[in-house]
PDB file of N, CA and C in Angstrom:
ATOM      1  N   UNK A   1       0.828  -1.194   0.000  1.00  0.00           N
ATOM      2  CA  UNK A   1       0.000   0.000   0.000  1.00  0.00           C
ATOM      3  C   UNK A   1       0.870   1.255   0.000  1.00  0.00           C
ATOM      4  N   UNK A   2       2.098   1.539   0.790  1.00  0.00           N
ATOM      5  CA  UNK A   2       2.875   2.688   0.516  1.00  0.00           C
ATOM      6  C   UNK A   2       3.645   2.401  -0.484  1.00  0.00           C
ATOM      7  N   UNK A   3       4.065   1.492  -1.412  1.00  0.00           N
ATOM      8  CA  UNK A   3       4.533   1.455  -2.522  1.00  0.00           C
ATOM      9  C   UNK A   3       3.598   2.490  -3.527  1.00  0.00           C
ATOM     10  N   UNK A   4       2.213   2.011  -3.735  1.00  0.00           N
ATOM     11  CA  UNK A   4       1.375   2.879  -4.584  1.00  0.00           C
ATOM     12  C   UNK A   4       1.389   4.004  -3.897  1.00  0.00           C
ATOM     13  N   UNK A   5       1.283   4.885  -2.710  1.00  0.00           N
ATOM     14  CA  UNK A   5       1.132   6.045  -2.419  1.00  0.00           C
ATOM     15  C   UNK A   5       1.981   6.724  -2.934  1.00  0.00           C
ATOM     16  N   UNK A   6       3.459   5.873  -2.960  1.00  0.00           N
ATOM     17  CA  UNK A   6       4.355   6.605  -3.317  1.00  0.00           C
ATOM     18  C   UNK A   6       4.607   6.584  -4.751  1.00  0.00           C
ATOM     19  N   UNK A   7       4.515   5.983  -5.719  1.00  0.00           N
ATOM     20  CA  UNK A   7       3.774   5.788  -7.229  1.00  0.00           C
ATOM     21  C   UNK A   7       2.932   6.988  -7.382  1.00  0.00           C
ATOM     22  N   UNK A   8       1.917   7.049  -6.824  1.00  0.00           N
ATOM     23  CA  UNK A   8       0.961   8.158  -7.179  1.00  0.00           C
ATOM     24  C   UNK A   8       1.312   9.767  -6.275  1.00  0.00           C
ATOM     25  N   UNK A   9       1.982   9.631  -5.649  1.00  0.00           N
ATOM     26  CA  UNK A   9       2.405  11.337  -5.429  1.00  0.00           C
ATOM     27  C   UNK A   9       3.863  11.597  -6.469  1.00  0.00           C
ATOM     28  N   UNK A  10       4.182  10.459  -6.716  1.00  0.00           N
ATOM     29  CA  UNK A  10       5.491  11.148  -7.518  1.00  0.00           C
ATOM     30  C   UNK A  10       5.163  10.562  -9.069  1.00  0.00           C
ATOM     31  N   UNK A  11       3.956  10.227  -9.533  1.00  0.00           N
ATOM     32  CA  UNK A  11       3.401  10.609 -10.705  1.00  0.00           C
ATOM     33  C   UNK A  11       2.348  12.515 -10.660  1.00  0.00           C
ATOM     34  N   UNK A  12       2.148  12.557  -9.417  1.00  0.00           N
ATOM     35  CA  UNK A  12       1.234  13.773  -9.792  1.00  0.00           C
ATOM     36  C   UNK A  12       2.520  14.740  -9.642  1.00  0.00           C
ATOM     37  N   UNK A  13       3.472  14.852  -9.319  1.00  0.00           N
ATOM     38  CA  UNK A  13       4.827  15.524  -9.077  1.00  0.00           C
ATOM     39  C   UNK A  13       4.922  15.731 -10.206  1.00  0.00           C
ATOM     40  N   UNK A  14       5.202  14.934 -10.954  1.00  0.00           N
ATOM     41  CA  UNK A  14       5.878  14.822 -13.070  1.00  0.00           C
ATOM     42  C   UNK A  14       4.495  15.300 -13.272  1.00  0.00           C
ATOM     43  N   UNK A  15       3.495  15.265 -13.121  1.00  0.00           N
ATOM     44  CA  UNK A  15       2.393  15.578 -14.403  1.00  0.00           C
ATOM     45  C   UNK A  15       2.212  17.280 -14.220  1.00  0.00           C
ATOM     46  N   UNK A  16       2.582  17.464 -12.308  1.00  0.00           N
ATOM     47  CA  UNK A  16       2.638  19.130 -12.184  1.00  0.00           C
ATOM     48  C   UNK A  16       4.070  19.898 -12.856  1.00  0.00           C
ATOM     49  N   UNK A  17       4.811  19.178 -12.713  1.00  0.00           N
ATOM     50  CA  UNK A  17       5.815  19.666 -13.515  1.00  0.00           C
ATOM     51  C   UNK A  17       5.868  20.124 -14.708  1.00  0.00           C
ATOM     52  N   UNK A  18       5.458  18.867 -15.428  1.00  0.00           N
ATOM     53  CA  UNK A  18       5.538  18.782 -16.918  1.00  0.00           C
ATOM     54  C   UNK A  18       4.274  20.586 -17.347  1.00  0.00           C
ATOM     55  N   UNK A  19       3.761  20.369 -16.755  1.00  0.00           N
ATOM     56  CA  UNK A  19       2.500  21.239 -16.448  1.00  0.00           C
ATOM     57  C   UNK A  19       3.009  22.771 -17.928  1.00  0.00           C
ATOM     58  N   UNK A  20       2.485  23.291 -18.743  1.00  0.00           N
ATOM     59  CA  UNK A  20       2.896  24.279 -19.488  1.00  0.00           C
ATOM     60  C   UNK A  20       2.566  25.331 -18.472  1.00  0.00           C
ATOM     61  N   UNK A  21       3.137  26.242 -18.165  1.00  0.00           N
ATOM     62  CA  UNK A  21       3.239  27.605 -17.283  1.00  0.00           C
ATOM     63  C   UNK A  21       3.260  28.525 -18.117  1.00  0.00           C
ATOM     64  N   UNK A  22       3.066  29.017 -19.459  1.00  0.00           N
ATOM     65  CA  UNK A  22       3.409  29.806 -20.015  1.00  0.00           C
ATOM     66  C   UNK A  22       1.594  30.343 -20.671  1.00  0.00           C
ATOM     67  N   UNK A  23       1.194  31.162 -20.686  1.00  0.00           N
ATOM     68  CA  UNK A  23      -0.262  31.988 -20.841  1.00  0.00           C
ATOM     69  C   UNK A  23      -0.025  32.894 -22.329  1.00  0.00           C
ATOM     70  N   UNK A  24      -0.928  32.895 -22.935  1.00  0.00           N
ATOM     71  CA  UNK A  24      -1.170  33.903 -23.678  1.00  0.00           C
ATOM     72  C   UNK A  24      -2.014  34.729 -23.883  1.00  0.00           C
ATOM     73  N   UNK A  25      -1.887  35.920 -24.039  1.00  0.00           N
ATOM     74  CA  UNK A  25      -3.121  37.190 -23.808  1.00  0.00           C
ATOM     75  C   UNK A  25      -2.551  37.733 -24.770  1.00  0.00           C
ATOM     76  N   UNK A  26      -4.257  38.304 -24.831  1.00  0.00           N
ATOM     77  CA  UNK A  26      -4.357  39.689 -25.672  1.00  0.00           C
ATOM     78  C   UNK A  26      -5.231  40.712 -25.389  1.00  0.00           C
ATOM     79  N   UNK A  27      -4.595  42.305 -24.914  1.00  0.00           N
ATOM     80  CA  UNK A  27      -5.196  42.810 -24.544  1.00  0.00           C
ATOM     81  C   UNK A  27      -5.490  44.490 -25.589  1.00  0.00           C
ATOM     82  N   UNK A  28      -6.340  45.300 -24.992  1.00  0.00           N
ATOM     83  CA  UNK A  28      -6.540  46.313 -26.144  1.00  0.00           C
ATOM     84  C   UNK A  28      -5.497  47.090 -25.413  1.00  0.00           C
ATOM     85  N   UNK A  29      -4.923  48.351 -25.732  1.00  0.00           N
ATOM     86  CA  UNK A  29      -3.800  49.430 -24.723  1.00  0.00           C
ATOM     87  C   UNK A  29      -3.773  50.238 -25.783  1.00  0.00           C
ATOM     88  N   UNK A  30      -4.841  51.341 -25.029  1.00  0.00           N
ATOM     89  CA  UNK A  30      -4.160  53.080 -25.684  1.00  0.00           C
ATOM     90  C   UNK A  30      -2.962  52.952 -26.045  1.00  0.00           C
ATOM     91  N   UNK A  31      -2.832  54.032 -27.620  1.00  0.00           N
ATOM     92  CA  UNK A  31      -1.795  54.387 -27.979  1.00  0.00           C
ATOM     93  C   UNK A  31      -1.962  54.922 -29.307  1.00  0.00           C
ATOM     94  N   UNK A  32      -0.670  55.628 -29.829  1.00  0.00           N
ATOM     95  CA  UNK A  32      -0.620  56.602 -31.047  1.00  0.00           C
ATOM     96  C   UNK A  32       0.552  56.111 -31.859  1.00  0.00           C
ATOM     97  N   UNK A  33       1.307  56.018 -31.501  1.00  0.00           N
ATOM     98  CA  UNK A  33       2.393  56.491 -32.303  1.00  0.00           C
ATOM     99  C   UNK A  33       3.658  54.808 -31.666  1.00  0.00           C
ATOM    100  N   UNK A  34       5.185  55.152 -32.488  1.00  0.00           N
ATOM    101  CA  UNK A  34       6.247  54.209 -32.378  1.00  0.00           C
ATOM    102  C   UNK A  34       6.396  54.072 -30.807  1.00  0.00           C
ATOM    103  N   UNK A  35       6.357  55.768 -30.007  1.00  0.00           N
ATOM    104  CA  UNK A  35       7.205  55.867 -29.053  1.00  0.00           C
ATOM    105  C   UNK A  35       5.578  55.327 -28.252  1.00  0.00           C
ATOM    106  N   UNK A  36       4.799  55.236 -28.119  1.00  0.00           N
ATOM    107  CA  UNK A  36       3.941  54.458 -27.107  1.00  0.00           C
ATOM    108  C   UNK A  36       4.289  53.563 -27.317  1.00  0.00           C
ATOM    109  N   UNK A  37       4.534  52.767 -28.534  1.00  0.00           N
ATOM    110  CA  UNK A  37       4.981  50.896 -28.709  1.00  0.00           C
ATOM    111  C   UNK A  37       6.036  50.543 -27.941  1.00  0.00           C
ATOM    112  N   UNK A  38       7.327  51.367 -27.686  1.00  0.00           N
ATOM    113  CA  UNK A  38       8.258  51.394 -26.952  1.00  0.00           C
ATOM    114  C   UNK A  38       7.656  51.544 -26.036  1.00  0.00           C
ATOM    115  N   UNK A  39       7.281  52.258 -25.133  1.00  0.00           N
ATOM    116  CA  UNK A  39       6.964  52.795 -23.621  1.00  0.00           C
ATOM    117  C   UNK A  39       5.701  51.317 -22.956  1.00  0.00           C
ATOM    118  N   UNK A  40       5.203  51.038 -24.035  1.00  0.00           N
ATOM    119  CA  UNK A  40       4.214  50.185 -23.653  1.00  0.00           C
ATOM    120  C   UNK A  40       5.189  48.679 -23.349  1.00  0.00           C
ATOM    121  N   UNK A  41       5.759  48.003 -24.206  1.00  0.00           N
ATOM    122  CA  UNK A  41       6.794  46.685 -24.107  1.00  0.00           C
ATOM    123  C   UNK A  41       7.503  46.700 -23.350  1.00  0.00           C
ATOM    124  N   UNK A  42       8.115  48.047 -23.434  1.00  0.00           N
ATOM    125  CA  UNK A  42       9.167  47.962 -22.281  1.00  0.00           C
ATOM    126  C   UNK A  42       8.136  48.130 -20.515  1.00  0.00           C
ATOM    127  N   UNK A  43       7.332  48.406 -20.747  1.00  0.00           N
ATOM    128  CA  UNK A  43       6.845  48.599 -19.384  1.00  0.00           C
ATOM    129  C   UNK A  43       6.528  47.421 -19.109  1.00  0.00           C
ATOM    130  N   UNK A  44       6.000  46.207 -20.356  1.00  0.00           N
ATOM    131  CA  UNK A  44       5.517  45.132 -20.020  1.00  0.00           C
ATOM    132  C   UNK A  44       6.875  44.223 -19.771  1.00  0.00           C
ATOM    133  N   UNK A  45       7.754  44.116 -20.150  1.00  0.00           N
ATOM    134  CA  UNK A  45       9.107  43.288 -20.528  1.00  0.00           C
ATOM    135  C   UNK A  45       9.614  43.544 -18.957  1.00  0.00           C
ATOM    136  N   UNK A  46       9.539  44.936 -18.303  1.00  0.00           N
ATOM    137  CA  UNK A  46      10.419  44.820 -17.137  1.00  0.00           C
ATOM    138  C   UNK A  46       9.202  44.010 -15.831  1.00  0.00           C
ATOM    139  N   UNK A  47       8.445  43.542 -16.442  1.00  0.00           N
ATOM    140  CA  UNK A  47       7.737  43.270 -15.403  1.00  0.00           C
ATOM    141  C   UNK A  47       7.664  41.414 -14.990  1.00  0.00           C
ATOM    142  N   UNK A  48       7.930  41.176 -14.457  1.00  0.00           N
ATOM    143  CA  UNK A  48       8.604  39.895 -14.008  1.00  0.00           C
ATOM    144  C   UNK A  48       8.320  39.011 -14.731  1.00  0.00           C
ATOM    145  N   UNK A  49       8.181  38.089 -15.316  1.00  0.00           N
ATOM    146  CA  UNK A  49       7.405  36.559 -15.862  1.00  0.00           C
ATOM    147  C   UNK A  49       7.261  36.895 -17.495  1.00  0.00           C
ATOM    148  N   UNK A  50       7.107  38.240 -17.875  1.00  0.00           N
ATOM    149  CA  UNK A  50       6.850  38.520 -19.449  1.00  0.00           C
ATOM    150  C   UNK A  50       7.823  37.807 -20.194  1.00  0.00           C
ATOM    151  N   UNK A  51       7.909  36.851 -21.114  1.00  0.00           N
ATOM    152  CA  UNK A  51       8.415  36.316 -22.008  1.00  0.00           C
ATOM    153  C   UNK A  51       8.612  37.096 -23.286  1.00  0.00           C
ATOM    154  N   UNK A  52       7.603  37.554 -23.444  1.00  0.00           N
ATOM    155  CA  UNK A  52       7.125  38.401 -25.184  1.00  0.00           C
ATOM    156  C   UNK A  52       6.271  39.173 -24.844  1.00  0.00           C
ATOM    157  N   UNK A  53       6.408  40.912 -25.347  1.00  0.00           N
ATOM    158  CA  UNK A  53       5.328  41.481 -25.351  1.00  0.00           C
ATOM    159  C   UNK A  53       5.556  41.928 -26.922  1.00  0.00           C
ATOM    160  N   UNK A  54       4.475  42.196 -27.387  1.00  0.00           N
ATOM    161  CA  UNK A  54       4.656  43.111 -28.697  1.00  0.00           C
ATOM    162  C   UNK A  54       3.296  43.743 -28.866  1.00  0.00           C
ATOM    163  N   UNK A  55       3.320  45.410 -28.823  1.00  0.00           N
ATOM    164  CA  UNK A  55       1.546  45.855 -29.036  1.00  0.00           C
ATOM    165  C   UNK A  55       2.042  46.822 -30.705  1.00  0.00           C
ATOM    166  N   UNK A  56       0.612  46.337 -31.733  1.00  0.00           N
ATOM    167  CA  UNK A  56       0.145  47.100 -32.646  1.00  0.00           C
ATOM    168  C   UNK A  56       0.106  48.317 -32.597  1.00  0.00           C
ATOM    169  N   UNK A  57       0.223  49.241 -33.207  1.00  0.00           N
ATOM    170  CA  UNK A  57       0.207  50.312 -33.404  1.00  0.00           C
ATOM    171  C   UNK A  57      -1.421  50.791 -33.630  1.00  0.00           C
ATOM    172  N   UNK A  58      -1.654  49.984 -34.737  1.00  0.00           N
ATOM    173  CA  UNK A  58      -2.897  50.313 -35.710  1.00  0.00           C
ATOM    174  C   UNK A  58      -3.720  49.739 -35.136  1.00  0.00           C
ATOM    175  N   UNK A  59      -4.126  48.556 -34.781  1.00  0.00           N
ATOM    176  CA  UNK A  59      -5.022  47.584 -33.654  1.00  0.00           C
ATOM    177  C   UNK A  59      -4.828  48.082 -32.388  1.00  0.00           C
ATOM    178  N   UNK A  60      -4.175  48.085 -31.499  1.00  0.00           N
ATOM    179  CA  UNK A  60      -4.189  48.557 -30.047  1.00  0.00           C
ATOM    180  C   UNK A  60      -3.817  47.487 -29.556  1.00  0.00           C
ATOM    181  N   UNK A  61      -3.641  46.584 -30.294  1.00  0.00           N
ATOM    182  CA  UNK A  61      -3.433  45.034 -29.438  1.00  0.00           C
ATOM    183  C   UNK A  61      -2.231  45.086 -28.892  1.00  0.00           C
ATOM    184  N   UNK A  62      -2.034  44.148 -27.763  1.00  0.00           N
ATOM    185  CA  UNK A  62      -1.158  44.111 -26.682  1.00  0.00           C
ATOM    186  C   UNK A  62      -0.883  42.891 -26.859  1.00  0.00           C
ATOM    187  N   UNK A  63       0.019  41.615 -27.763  1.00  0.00           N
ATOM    188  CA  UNK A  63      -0.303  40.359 -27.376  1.00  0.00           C
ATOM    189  C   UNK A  63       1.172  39.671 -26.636  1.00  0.00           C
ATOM    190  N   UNK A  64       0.715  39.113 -25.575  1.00  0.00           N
ATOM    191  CA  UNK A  64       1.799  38.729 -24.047  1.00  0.00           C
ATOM    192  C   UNK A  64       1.643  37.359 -23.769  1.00  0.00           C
ATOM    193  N   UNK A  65       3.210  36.729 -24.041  1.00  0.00           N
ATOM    194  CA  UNK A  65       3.356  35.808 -23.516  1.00  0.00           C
ATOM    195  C   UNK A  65       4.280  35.564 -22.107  1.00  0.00           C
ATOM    196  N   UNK A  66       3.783  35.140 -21.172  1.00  0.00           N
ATOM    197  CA  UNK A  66       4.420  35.147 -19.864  1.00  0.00           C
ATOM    198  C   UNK A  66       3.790  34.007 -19.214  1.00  0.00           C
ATOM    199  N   UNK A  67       4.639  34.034 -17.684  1.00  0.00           N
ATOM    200  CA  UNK A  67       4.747  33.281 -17.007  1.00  0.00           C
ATOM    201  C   UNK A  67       3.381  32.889 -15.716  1.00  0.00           C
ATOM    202  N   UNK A  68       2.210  32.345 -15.786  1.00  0.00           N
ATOM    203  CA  UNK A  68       1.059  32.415 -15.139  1.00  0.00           C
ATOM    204  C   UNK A  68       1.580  32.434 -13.002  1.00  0.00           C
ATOM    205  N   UNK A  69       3.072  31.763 -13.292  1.00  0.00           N
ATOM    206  CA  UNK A  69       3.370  31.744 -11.644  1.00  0.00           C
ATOM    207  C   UNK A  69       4.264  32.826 -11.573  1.00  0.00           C
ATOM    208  N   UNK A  70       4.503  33.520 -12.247  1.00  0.00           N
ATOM    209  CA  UNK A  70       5.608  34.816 -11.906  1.00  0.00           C
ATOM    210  C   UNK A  70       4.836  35.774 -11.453  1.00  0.00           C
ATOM    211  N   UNK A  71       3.371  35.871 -12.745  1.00  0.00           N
ATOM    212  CA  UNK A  71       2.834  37.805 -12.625  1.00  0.00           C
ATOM    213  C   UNK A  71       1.119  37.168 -12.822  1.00  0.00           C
ATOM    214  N   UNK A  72       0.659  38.009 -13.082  1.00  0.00           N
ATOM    215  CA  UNK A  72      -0.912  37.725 -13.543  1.00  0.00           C
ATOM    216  C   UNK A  72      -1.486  39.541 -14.512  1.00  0.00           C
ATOM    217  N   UNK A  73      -2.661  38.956 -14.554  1.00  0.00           N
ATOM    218  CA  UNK A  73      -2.846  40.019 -15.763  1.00  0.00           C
ATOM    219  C   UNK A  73      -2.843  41.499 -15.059  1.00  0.00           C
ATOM    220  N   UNK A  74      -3.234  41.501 -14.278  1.00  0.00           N
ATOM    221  CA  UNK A  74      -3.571  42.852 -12.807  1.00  0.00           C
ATOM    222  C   UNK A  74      -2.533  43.284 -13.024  1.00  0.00           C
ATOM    223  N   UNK A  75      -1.044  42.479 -12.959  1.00  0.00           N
ATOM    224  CA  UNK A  75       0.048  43.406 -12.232  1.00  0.00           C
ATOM    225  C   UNK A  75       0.729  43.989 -13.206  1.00  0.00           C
ATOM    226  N   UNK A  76       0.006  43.002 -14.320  1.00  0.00           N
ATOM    227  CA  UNK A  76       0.560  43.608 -15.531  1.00  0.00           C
ATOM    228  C   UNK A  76      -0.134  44.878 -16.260  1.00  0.00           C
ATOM    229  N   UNK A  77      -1.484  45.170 -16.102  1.00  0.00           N
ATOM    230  CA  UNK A  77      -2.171  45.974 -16.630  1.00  0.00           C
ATOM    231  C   UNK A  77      -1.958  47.268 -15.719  1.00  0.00           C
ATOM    232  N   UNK A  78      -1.447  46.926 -14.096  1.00  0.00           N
ATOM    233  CA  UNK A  78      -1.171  48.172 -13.356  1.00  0.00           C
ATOM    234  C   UNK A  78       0.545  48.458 -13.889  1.00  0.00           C
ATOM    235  N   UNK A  79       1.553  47.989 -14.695  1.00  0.00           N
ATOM    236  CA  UNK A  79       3.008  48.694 -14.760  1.00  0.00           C
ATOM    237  C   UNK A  79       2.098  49.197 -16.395  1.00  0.00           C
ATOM    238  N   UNK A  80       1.380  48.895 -17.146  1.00  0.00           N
ATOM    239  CA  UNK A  80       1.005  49.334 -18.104  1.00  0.00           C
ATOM    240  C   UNK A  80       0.088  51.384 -17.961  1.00  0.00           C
ATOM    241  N   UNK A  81      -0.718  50.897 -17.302  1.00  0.00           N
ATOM    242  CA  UNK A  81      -1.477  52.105 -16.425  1.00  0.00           C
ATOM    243  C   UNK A  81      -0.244  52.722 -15.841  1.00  0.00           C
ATOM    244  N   UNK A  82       0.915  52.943 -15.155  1.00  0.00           N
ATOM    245  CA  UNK A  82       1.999  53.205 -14.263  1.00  0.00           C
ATOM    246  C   UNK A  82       3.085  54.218 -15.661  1.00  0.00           C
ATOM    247  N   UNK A  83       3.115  53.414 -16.730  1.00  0.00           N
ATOM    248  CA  UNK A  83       3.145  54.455 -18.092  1.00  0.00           C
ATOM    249  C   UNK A  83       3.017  55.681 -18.283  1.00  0.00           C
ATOM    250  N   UNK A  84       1.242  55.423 -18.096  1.00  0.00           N
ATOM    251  CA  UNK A  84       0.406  56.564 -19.308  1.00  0.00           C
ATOM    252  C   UNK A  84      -0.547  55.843 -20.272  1.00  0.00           C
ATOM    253  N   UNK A  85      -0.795  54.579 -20.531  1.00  0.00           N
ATOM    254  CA  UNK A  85      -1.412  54.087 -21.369  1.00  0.00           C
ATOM    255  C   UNK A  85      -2.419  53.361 -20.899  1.00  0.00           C
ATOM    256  N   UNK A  86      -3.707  53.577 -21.141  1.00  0.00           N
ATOM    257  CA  UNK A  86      -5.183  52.904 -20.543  1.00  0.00           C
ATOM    258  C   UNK A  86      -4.936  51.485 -21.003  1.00  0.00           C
ATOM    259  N   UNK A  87      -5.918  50.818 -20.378  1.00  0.00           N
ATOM    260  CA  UNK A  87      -5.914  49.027 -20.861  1.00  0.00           C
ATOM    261  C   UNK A  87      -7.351  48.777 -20.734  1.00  0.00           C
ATOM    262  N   UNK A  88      -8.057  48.104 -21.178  1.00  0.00           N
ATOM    263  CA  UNK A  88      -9.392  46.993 -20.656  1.00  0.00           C
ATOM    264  C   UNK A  88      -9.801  47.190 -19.125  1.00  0.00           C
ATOM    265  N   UNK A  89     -10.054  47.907 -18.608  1.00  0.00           N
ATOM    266  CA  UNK A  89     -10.515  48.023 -17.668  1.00  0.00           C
ATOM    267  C   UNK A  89      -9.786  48.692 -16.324  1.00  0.00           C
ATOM    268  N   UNK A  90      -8.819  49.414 -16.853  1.00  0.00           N
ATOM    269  CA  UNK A  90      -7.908  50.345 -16.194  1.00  0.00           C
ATOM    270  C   UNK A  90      -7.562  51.999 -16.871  1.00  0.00           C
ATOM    271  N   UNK A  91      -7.533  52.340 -15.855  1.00  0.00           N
ATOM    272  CA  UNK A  91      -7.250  54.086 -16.603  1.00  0.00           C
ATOM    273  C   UNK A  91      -5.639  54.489 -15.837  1.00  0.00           C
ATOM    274  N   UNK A  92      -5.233  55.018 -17.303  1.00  0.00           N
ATOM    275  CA  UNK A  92      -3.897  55.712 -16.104  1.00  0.00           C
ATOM    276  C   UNK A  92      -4.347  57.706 -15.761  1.00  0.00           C
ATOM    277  N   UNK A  93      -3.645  57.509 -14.251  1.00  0.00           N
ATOM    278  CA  UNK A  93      -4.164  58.777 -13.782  1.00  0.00           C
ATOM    279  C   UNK A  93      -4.156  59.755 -14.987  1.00  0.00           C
ATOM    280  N   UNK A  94      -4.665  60.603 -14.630  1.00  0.00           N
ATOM    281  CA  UNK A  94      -4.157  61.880 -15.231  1.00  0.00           C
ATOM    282  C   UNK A  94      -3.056  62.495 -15.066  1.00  0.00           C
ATOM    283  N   UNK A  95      -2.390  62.491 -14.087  1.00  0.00           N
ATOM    284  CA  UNK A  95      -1.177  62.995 -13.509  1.00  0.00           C
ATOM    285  C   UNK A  95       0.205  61.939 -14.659  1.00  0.00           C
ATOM    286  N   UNK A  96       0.182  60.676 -14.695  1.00  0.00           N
ATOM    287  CA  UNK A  96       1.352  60.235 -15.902  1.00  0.00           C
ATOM    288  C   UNK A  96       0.736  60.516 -16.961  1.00  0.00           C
ATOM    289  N   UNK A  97      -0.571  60.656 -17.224  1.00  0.00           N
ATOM    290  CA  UNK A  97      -1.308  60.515 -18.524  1.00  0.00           C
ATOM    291  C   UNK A  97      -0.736  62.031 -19.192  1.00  0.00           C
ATOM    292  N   UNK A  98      -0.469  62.849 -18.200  1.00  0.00           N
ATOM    293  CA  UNK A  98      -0.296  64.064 -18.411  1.00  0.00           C
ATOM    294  C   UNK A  98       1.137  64.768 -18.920  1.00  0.00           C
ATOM    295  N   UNK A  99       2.033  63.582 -18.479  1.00  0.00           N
ATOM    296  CA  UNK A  99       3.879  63.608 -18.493  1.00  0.00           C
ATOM    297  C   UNK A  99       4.067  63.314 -19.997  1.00  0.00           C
ATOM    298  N   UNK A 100       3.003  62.506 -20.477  1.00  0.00           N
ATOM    299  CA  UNK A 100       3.362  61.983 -22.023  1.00  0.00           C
ATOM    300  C   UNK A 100       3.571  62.916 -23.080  1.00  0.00           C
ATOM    301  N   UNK A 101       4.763  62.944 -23.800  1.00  0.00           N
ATOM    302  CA  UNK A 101       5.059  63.556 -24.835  1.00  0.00           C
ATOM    303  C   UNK A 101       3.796  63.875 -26.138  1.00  0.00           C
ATOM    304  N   UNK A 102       3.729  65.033 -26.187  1.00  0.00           N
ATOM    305  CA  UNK A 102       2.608  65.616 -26.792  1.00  0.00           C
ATOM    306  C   UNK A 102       2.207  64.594 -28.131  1.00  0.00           C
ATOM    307  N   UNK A 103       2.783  64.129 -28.592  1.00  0.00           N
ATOM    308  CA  UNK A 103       3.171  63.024 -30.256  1.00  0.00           C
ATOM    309  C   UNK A 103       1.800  62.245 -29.347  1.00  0.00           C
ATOM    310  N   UNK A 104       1.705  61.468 -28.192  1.00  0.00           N
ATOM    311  CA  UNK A 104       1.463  60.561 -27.862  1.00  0.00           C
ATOM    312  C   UNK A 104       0.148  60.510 -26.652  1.00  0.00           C
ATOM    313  N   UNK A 105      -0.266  61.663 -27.009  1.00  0.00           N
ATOM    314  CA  UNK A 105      -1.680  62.020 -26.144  1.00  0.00           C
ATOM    315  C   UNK A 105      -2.784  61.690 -26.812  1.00  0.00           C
ATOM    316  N   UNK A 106      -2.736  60.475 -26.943  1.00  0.00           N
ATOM    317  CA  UNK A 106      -3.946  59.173 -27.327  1.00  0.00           C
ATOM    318  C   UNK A 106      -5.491  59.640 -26.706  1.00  0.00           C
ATOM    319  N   UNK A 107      -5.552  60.382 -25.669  1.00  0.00           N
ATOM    320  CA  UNK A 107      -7.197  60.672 -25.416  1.00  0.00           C
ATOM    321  C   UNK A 107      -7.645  61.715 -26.143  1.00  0.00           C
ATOM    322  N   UNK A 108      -6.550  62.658 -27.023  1.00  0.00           N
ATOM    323  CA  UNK A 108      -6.982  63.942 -27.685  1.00  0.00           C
ATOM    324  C   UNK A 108      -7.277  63.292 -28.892  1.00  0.00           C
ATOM    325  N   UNK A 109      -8.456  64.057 -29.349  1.00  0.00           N
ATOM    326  CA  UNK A 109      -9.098  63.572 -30.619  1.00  0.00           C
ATOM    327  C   UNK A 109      -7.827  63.755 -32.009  1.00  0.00           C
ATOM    328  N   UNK A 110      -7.982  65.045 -31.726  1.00  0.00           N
ATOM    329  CA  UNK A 110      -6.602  65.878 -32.828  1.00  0.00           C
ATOM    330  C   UNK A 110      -5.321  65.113 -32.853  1.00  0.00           C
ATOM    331  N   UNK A 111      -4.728  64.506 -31.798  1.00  0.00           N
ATOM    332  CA  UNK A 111      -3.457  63.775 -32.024  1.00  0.00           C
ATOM    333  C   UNK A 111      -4.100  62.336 -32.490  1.00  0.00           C
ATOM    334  N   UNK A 112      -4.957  62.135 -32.077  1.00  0.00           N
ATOM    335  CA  UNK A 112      -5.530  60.755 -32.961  1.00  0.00           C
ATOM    336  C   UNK A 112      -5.124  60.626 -34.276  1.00  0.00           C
ATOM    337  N   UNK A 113      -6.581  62.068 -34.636  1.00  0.00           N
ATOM    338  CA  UNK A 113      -6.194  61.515 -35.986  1.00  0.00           C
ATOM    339  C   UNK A 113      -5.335  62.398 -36.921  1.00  0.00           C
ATOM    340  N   UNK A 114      -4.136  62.589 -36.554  1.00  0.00           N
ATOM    341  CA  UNK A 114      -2.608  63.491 -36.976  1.00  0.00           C
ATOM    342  C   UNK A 114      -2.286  61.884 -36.979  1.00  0.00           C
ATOM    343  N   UNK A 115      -2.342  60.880 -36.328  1.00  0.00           N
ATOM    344  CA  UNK A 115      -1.790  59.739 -36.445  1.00  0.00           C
ATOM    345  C   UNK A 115      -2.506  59.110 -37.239  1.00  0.00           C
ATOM    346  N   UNK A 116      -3.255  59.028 -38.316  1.00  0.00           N
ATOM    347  CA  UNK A 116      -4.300  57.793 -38.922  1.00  0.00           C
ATOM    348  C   UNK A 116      -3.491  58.400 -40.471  1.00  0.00           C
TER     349      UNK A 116
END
């Protein structure tokens, strides 16, 4: 009988292991221009577990591959918000929203569409 106990905790050991840890998302994230694409990746890249970030310019898409036991989507959507750049269900203050280089003031209609 402890032969199988021990069979079956060190099979569920290998099957948690083997386990894929790696998530993929896609999220929407304000933005205008090259230098938000920069400001946005790199905000996502320094943030622990990110494997791959890369966001669209023209789509808004955000698509992230990372680590589900390092970070989660929250902590990632708050260094995103921590920027200047809104996400799915987050706003960045007004106060960084406000630091952003004029090129890249995504809530003004007029720099919108100077970018289209």
């Amino acid at each position: 009988m402890k032969k199988i106990v021990i069979v079956i905790v060190f099979l569920i050991g290998i099957v948690g292991f083997s386990q894929n840890k790696n998530a993929k998302l896609t999220l929407k994230v304000d933005g205008v221009c090259e230098m938000c694409k920069k400001r946005i990746e790199t905000a996502c890249i320094k943030t622990k577990g990110i494997k791959s970030a890369v966001w669209n310019v023209e789509t808004h898409e955000l698509k992230l591959l990372f680590n589900e036991n390092s970070t989660n989507i929250e902590t990632i959507k708050k260094n995103i918000v921590a920027v200047g750049h809104d996400t799915e269900g987050m706003k960045a203050s007004d106060e960084v929203y406000n630091k952003l280089h004029g090129c890249c003031k995504y809530r003004d209609e007029k720099v919108r569409d100077a970018h289209k």
